[in-house]
C-alpha atoms as a PDB file:
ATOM      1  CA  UNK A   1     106.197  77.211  87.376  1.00  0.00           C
ATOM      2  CA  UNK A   2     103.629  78.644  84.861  1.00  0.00           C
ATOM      3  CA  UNK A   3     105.957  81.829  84.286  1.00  0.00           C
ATOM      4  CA  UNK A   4     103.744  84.319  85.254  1.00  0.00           C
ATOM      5  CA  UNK A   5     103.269  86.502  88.443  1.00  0.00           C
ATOM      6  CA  UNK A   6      99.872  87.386  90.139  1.00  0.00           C
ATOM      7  CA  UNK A   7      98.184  90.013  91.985  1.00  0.00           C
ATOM      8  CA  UNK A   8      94.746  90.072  94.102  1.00  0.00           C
ATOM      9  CA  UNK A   9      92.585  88.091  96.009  1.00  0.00           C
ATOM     10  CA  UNK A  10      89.734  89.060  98.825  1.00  0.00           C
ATOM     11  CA  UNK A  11      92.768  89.720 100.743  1.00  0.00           C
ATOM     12  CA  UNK A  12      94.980  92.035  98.802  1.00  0.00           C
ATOM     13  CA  UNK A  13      92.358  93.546  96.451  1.00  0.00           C
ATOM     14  CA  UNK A  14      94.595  95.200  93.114  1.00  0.00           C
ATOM     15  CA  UNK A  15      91.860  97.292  92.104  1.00  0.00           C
ATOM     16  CA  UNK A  16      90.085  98.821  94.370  1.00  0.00           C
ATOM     17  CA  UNK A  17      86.105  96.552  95.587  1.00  0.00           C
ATOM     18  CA  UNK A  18      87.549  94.208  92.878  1.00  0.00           C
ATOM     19  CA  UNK A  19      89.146  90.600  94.191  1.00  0.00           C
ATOM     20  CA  UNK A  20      89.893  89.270  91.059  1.00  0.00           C
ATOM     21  CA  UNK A  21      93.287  87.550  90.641  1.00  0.00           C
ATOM     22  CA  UNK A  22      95.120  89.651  87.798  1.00  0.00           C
ATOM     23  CA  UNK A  23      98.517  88.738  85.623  1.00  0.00           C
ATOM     24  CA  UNK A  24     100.987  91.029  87.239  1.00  0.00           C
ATOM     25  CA  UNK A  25     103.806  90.243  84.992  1.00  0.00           C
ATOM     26  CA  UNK A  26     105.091  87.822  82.665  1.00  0.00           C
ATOM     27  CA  UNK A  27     108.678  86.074  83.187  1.00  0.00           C
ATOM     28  CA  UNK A  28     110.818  86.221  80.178  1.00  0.00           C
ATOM     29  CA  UNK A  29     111.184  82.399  78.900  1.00  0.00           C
ATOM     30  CA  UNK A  30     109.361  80.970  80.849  1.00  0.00           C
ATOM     31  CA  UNK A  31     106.055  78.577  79.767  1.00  0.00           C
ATOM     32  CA  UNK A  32     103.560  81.778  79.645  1.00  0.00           C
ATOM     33  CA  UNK A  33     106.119  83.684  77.612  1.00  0.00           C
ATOM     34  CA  UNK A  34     106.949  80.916  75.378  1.00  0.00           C
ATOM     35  CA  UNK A  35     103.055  80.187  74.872  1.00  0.00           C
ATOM     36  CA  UNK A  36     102.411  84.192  73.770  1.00  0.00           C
ATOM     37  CA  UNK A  37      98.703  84.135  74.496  1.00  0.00           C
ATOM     38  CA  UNK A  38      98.498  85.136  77.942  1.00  0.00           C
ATOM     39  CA  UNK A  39      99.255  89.258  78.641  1.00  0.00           C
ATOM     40  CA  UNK A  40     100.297  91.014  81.512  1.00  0.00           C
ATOM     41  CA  UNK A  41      96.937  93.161  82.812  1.00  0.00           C
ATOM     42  CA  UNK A  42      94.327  89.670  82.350  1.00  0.00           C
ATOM     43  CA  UNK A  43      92.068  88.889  85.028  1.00  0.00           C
ATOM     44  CA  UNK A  44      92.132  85.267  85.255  1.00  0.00           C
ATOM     45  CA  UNK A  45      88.774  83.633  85.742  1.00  0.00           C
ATOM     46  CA  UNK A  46      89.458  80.379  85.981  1.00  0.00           C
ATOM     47  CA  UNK A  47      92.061  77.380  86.371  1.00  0.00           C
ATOM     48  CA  UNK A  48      91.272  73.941  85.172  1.00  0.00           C
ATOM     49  CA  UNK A  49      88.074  74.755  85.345  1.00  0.00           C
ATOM     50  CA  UNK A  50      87.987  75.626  88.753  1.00  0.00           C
ATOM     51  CA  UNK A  51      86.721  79.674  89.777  1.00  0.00           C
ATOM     52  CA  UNK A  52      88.915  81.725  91.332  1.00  0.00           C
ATOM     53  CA  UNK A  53      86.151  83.951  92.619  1.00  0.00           C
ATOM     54  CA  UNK A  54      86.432  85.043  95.957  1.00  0.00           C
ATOM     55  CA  UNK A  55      90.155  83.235  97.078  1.00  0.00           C
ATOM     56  CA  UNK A  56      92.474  84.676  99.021  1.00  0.00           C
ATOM     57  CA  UNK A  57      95.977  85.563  97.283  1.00  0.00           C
ATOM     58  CA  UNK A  58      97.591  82.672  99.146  1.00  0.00           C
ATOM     59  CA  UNK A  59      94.928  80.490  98.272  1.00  0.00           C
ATOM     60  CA  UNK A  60      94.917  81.217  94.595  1.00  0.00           C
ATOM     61  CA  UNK A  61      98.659  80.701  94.428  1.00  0.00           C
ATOM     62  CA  UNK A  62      98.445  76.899  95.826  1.00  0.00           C
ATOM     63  CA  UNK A  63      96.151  76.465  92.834  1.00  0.00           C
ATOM     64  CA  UNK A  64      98.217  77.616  90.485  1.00  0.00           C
ATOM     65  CA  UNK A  65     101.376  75.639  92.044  1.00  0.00           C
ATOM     66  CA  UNK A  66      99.617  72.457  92.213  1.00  0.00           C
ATOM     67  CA  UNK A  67      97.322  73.015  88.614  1.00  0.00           C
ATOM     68  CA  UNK A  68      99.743  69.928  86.777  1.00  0.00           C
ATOM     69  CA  UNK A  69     101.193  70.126  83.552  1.00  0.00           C
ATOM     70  CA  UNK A  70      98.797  70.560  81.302  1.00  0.00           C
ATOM     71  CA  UNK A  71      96.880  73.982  82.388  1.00  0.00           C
ATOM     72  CA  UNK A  72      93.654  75.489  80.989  1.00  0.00           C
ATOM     73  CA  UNK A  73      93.148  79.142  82.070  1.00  0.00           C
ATOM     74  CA  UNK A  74      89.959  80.852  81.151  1.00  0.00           C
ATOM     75  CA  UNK A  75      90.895  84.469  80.815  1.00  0.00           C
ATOM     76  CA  UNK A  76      89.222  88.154  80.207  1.00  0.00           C
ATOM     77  CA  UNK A  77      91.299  90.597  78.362  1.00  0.00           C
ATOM     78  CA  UNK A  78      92.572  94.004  80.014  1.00  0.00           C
ATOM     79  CA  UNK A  79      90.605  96.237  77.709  1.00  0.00           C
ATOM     80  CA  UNK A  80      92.180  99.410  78.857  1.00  0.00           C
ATOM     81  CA  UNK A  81      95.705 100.616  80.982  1.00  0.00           C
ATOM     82  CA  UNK A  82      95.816 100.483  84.165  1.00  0.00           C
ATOM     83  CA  UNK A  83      97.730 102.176  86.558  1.00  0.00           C
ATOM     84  CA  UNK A  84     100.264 100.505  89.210  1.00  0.00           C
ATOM     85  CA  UNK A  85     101.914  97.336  89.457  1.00  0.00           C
ATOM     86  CA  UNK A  86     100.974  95.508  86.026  1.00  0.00           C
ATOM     87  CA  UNK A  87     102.929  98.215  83.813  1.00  0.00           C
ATOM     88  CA  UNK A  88     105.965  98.232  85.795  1.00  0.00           C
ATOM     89  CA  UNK A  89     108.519  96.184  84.457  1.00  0.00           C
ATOM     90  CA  UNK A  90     112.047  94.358  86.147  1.00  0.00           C
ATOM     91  CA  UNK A  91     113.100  93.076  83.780  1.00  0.00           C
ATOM     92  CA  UNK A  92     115.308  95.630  82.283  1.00  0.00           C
ATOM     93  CA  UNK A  93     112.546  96.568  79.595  1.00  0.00           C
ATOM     94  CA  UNK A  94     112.079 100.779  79.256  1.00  0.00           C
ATOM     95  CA  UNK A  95     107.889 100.902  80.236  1.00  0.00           C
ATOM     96  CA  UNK A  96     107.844 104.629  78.991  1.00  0.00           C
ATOM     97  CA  UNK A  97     105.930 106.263  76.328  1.00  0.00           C
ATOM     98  CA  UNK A  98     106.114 104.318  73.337  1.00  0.00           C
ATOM     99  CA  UNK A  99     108.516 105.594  70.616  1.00  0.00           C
ATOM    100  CA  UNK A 100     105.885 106.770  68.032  1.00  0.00           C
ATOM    101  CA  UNK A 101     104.559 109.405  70.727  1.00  0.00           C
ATOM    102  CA  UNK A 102     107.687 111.291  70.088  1.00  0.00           C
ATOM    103  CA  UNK A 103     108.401 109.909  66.046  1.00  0.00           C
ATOM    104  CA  UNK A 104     104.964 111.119  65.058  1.00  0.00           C
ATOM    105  CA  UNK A 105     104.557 114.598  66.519  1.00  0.00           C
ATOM    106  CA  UNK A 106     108.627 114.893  65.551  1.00  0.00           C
ATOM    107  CA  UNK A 107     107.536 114.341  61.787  1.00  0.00           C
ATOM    108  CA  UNK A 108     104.658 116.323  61.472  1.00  0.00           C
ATOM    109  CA  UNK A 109     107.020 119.069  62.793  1.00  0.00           C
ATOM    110  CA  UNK A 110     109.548 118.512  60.441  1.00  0.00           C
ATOM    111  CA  UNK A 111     107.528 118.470  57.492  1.00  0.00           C
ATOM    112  CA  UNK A 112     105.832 121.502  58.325  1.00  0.00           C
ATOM    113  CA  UNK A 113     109.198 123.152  58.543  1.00  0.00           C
ATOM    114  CA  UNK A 114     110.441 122.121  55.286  1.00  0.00           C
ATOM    115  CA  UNK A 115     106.600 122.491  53.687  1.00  0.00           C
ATOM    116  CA  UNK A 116     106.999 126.863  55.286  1.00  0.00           C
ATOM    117  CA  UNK A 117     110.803 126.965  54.489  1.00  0.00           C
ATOM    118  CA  UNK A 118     110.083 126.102  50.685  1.00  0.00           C
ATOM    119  CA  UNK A 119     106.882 128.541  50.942  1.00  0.00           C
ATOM    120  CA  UNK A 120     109.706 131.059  52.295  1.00  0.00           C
ATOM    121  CA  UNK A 121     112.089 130.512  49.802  1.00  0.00           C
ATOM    122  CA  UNK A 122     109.839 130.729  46.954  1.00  0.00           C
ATOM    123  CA  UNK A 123     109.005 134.215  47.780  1.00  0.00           C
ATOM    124  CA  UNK A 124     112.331 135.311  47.711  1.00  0.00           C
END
């Protein structure tokens, strides 16, 4: 396969009056992991040239199974999170905050602390 899962279709719409077909999640070695430029969140627009407006989930899968080797995708970037399926994550990968949410605020903290202790200490 292509190494990549998708969502949507006309029949199982991902986001809501929207049946775009959508990269749900990226398989770990496999071709679209290997190649790096696809991303978990794009709406694919195209496959070999051929729209993928209006298909049904079902449908857009068979094109995807029988694209061939050589596959041109025509792509639009996720611009912005989005909730559900396309941040959750199976394979064993944490999808939490990110660690500087916590390092950041933690630092600023701690170097106010030391900046008021040596304010504090000075006085004395």
């Amino acid at each position: 396969g292509l190494g990549f899962n998708i969502v949507g279709g006309t029949d199982q719409q991902y986001i809501s009056n929207d049946s775009s077909i959508y990269v749900s999640r990226i398989k770990k070695d496999g071709a679209a992991y290997l190649d790096g430029r696809l991303q978990e969140g794009d709406k694919i627009l195209a496959v070999n040239g051929r729209d993928l407006k209006d298909l049904r989930h079902k449908d857009a899968v068979e094109l995807f199974r029988n694209a061939g080797y050589d596959v041109s995708l025509k792509i639009q970037r996720r611009l912005q999170t989005q909730n559900g399926p396309v941040g959750h994550r199976d394979d064993g990968e944490s999808g939490g905050l990110p660690l500087a949410a916590f390092l950041v605020p933690g630092l600023a903290l701690a170097a106010a602390a030391v900046w008021i202790l040596l304010r504090y200490r000075q006085r004395m």
